[in-house]
Protein backbone atom coordinates (compact mmCIF):
# COMPACT_ATOMS: atom_id res chain seq x y z
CA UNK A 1 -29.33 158.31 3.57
CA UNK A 2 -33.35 158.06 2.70
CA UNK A 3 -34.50 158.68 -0.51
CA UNK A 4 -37.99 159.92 -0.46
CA UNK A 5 -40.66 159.84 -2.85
CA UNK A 6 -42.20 163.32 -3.63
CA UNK A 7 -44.90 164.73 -5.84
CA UNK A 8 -44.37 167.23 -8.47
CA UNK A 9 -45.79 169.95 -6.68
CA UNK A 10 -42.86 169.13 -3.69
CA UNK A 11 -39.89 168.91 -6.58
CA UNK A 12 -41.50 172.19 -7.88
CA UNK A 13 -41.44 173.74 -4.45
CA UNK A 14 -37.89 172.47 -3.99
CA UNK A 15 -36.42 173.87 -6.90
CA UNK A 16 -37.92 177.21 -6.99
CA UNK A 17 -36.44 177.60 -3.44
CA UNK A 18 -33.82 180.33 -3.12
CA UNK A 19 -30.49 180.03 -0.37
CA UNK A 20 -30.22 178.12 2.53
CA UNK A 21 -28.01 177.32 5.24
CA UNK A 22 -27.06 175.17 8.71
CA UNK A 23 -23.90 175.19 10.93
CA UNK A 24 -22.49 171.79 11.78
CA UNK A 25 -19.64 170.41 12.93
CA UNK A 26 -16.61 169.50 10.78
CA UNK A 27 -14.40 166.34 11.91
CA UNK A 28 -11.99 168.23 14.49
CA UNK A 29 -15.20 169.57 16.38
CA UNK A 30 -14.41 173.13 14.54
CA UNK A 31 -18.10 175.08 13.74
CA UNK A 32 -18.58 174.73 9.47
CA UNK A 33 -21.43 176.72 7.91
CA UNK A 34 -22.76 175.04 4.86
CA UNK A 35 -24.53 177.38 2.25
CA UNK A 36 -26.72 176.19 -0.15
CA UNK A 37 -27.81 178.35 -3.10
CA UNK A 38 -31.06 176.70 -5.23
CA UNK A 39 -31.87 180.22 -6.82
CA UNK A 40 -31.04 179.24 -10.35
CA UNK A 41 -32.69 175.52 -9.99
CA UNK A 42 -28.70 174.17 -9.99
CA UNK A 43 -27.98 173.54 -6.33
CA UNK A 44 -24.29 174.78 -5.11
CA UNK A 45 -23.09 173.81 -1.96
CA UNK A 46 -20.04 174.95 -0.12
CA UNK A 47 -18.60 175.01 3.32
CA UNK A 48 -17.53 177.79 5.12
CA UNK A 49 -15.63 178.82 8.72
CA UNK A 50 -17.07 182.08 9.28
CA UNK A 51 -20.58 183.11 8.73
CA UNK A 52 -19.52 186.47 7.27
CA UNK A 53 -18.00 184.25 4.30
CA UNK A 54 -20.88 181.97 4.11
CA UNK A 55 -23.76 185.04 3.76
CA UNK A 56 -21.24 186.64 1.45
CA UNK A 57 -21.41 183.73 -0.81
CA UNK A 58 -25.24 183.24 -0.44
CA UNK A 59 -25.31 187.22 -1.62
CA UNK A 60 -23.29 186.46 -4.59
CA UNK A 61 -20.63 188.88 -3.23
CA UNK A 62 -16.70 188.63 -3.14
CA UNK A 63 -15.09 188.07 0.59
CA UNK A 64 -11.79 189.43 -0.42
């Protein structure tokens, strides 16, 4: 993993930033949707199988 040097007005940029995310690949080859929610500067990350649960999440929204 890198480790970058930034500048305050990057960090700033960063952290204001709202919800994010990327599909990958978990270890048995199965598609995994990782959310990431920056909206309230904390950064919460989860992993998801279906995209419906992922953009749930990212809305703040149950997926019951």
């Amino acid at each position: 993993m890198e480790i970058k040097l930034i500048t305050d007005n990057e960090a700033g940029a960063i952290i204001a930033t709202g919800s994010f995310y990327y599909i990958t690949k978990d270890r048995d080859n199965n598609t995994l949707f990782v959310a990431i929610d920056n909206s309230d500067g904390h950064c919460w990350v989860e992993e998801f199988y279906s995209i419906g649960s992922c953009m749930a999440w990212l809305r703040g929204e149950s997926d019951d």
